[in-house]
C-alpha atoms as a PDB file:
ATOM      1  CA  UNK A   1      11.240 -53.070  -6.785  1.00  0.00           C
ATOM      2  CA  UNK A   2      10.147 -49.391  -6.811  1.00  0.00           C
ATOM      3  CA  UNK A   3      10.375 -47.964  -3.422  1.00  0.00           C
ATOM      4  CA  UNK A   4       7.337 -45.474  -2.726  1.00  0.00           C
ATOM      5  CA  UNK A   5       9.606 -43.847  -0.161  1.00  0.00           C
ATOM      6  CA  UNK A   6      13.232 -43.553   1.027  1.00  0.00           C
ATOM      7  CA  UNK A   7      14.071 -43.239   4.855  1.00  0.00           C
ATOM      8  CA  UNK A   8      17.871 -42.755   5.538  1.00  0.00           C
ATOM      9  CA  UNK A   9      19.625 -43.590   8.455  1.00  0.00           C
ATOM     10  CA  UNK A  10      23.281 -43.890   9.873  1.00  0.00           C
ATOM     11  CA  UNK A  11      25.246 -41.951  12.641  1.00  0.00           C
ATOM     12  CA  UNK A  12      25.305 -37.983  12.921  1.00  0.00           C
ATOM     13  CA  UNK A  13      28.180 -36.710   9.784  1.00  0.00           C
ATOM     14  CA  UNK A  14      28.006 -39.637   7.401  1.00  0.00           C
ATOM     15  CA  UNK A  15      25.835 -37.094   5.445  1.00  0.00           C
ATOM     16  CA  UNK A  16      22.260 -38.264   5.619  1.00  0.00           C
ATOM     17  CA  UNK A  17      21.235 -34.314   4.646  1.00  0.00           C
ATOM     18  CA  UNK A  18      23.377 -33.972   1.725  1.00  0.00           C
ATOM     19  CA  UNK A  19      22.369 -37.504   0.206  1.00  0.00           C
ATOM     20  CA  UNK A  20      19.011 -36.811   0.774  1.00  0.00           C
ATOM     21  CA  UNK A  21      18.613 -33.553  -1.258  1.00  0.00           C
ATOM     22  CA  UNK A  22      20.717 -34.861  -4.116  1.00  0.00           C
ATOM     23  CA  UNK A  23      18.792 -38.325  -4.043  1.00  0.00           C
ATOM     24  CA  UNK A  24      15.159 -36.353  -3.779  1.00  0.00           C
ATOM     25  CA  UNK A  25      15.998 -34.511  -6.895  1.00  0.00           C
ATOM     26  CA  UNK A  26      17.367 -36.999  -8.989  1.00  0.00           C
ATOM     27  CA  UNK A  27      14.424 -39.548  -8.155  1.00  0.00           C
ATOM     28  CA  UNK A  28      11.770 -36.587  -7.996  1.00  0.00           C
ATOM     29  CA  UNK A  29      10.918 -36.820  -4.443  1.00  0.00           C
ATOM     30  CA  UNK A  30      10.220 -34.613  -1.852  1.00  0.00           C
ATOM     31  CA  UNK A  31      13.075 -34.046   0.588  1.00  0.00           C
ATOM     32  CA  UNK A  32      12.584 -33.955   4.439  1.00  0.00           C
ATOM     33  CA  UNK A  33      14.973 -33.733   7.168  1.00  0.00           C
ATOM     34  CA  UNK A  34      12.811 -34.568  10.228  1.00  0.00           C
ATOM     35  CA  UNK A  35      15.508 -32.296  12.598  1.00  0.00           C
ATOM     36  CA  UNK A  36      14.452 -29.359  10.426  1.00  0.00           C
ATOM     37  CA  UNK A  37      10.774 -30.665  10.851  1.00  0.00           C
ATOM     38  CA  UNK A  38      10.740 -30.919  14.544  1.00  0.00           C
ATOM     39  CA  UNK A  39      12.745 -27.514  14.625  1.00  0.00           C
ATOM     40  CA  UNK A  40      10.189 -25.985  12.112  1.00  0.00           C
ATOM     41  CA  UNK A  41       6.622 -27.035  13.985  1.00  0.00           C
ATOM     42  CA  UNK A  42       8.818 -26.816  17.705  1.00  0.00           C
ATOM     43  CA  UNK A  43       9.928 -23.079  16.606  1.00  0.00           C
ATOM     44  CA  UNK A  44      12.865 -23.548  18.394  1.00  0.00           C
ATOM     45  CA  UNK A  45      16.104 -25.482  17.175  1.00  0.00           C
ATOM     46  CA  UNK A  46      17.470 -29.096  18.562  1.00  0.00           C
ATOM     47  CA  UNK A  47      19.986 -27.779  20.580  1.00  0.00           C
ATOM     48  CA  UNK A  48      17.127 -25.297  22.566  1.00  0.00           C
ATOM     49  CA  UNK A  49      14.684 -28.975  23.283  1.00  0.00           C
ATOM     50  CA  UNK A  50      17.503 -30.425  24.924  1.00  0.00           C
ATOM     51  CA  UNK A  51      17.977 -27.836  26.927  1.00  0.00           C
ATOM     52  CA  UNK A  52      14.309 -27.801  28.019  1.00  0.00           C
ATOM     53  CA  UNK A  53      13.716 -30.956  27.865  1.00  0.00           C
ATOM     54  CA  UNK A  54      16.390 -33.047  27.834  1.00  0.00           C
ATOM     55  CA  UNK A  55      17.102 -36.192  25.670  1.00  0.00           C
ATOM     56  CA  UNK A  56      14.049 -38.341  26.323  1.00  0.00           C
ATOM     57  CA  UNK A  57      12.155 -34.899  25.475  1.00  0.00           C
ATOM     58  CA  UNK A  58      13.292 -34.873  22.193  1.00  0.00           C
ATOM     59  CA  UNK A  59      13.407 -38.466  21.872  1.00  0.00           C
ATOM     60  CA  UNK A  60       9.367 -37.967  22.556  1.00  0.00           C
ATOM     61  CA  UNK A  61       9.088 -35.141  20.117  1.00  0.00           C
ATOM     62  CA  UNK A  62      11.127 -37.316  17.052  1.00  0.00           C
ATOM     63  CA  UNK A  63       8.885 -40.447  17.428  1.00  0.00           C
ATOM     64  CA  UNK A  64       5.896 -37.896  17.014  1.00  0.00           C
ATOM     65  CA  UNK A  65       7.672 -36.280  14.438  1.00  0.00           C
ATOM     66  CA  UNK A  66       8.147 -39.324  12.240  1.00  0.00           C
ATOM     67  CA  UNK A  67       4.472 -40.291  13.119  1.00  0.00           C
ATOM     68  CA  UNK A  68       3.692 -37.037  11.526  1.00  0.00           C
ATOM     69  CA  UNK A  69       5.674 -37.199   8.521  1.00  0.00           C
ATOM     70  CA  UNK A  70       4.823 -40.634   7.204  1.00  0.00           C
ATOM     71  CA  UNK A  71       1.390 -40.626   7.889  1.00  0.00           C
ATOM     72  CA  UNK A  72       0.743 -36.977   6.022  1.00  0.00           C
ATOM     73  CA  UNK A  73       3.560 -37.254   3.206  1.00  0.00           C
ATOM     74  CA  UNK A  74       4.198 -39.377  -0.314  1.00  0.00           C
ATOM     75  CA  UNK A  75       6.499 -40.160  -2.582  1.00  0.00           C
ATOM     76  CA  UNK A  76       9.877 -38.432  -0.399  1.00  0.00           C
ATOM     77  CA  UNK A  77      13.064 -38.846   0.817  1.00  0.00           C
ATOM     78  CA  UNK A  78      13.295 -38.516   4.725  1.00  0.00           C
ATOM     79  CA  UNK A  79      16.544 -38.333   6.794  1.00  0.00           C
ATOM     80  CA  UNK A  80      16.313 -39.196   9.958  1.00  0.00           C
ATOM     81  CA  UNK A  81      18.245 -38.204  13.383  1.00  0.00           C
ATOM     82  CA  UNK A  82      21.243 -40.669  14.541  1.00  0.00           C
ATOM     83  CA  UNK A  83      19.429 -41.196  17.345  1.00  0.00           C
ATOM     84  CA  UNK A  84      15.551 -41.746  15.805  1.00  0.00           C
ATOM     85  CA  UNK A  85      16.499 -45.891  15.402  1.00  0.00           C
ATOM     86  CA  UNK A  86      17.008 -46.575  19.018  1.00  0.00           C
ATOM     87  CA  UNK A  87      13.357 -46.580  19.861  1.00  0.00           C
ATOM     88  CA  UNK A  88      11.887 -49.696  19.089  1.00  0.00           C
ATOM     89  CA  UNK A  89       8.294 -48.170  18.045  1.00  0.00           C
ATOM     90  CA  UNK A  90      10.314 -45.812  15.518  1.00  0.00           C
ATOM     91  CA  UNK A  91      11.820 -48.747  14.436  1.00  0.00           C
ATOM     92  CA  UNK A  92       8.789 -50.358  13.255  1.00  0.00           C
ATOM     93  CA  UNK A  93       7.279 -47.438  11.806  1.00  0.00           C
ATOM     94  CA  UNK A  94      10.119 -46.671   9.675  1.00  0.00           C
ATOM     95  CA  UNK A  95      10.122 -50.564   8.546  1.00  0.00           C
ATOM     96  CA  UNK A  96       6.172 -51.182   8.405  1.00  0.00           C
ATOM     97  CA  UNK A  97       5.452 -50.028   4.671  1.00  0.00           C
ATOM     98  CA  UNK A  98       7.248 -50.512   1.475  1.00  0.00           C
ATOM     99  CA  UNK A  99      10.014 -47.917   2.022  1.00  0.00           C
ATOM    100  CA  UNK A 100      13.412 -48.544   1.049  1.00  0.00           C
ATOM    101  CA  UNK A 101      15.723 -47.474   4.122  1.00  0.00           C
ATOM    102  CA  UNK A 102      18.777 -46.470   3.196  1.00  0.00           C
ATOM    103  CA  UNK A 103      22.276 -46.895   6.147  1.00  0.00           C
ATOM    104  CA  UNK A 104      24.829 -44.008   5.264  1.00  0.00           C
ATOM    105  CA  UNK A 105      28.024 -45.243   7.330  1.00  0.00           C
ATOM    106  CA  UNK A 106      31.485 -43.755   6.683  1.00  0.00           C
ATOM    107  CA  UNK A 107      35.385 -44.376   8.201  1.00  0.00           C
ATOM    108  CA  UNK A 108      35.072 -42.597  12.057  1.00  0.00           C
ATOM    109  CA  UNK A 109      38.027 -40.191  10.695  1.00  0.00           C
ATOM    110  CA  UNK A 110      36.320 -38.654   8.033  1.00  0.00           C
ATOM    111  CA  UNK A 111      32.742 -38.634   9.874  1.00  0.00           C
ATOM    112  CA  UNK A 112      34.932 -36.719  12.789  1.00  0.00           C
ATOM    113  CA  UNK A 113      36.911 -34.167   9.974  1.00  0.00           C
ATOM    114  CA  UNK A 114      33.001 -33.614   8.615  1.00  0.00           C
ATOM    115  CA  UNK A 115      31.607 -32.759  11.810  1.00  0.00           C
ATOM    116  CA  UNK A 116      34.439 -30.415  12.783  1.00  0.00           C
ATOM    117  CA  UNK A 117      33.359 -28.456   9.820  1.00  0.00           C
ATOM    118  CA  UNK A 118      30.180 -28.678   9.909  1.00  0.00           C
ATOM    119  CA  UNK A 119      28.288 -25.327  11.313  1.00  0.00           C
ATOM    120  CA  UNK A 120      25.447 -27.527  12.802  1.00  0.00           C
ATOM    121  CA  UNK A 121      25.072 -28.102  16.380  1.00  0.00           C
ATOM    122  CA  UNK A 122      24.680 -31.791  17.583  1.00  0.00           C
ATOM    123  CA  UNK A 123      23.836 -31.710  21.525  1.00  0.00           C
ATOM    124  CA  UNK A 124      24.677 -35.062  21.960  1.00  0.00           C
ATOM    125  CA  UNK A 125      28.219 -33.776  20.734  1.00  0.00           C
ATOM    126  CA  UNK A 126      28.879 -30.422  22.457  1.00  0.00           C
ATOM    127  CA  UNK A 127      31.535 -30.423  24.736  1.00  0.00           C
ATOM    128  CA  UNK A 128      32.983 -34.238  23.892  1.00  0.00           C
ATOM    129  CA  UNK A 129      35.967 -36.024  22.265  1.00  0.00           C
ATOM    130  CA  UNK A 130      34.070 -35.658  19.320  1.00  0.00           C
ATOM    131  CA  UNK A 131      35.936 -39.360  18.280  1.00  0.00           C
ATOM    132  CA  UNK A 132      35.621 -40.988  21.458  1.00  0.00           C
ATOM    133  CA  UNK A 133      31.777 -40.299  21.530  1.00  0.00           C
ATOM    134  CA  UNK A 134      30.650 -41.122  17.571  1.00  0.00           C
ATOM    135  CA  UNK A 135      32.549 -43.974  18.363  1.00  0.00           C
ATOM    136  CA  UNK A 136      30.695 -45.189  21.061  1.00  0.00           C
ATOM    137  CA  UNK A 137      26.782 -43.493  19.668  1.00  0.00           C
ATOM    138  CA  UNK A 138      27.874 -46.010  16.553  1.00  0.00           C
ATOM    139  CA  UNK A 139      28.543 -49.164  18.792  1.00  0.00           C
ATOM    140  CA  UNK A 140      25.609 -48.531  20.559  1.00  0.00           C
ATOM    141  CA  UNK A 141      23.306 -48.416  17.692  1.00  0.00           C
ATOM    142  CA  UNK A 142      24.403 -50.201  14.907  1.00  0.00           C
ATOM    143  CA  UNK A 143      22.631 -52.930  15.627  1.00  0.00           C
ATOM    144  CA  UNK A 144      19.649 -51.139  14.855  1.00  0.00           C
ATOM    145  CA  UNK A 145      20.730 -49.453  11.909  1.00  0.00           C
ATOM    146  CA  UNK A 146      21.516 -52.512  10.752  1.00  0.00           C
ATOM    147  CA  UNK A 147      18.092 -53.856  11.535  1.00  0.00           C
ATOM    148  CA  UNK A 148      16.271 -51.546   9.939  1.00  0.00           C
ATOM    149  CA  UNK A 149      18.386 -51.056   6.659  1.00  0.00           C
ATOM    150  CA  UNK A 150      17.301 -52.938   3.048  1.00  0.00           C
ATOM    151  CA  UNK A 151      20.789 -51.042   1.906  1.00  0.00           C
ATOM    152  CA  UNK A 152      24.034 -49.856   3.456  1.00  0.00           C
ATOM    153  CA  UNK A 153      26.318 -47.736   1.335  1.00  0.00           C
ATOM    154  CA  UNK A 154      29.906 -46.559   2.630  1.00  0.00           C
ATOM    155  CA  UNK A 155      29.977 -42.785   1.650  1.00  0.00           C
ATOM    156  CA  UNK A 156      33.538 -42.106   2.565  1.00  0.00           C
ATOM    157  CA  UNK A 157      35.034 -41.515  -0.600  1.00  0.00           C
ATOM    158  CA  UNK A 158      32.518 -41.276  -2.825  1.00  0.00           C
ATOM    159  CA  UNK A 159      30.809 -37.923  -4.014  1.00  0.00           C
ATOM    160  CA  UNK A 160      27.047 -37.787  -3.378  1.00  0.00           C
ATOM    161  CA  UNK A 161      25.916 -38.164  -7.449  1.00  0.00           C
ATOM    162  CA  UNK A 162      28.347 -42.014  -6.567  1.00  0.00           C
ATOM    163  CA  UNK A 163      25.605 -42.921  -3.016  1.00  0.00           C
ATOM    164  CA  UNK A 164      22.644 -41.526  -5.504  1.00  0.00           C
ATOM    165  CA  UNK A 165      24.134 -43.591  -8.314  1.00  0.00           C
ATOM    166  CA  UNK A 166      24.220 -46.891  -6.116  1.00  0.00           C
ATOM    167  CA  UNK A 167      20.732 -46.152  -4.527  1.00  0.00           C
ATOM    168  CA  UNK A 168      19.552 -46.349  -8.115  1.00  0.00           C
ATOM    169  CA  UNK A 169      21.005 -49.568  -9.155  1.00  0.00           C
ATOM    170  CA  UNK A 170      19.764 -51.303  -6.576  1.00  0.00           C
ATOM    171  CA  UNK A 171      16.559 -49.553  -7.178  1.00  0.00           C
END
């Protein structure tokens, strides 16, 4: 089975970014991050929208985003939001064609050490027990990650080229 297209999913810090830009380039794909894409045709960035227009605002902007994105693009690599499964009509759009969808999940420690480092700012996040609250954003949708996924790969202790390399073989 050749997937046209590869949607990843999986909680904020198990690295959907990082896999997808080593997974694009190794399958010659175009990569897009739909935050970036919302951020890019928005002209501000994520943490700005929730400010204005709190979660469901964003929430609206993401399902239109994705609408965007797989209707005008081909042969890519798209990583999604944490939060982009919990609508059900995102849900079928990213399951509808022949995509291969992709769950990124990793050990709650190391997801928490990543995010610490990371310079990116997660709304849902700021001012939190950073723990506490991927904790309980991963209990409350892993039922649909899990819905939506063809493949689940644990990236906490393997380098991206090891995801990319399992993507592949099951490819």
């Amino acid at each position: 089975m050749t997937a046209k297209n590869i949607i990843i999913v999986g909680i904020t810090g198990v690295g959907k970014t990082t896999i997808g830009k080593v997974l694009s380039e190794k399958l010659d794909k175009q990569f897009i991050d739909l935050d970036k894409y919302i951020e890019v045709s928005c002209g501000v960035d994520i943490p700005t929208i929730f400010e204005l227009e709190g979660e469901q605002g964003f929430r609206d902007r993401e399902s239109l985003a994705l609408k965007q994105v797989i209707s005008q693009n081909d042969n890519y690599v798209l990583s999604l939001g944490g939060g982009c499964v919990i609508r059900a009509e995102n849900r079928q759009i990213i399951t509808r064609s022949n995509n291969l969808v992709l769950q990124l999940i990793a050990d709650l420690k190391v997801i928490v050490e990543r995010l610490v480092k990371s310079p990116n700012k997660r709304p849902l996040l700021a001012n939190q027990d950073i723990q506490q609250k991927i904790e309980n954003l991963f209990n409350e949708r892993k039922e649909f990650y899990d819905a939506v996924s063809d493949l689940t790969v644990n990236t906490t202790n393997l380098k991206p080229a090891q995801v990319v390399s399992k993507v592949e073989q099951y490819l």
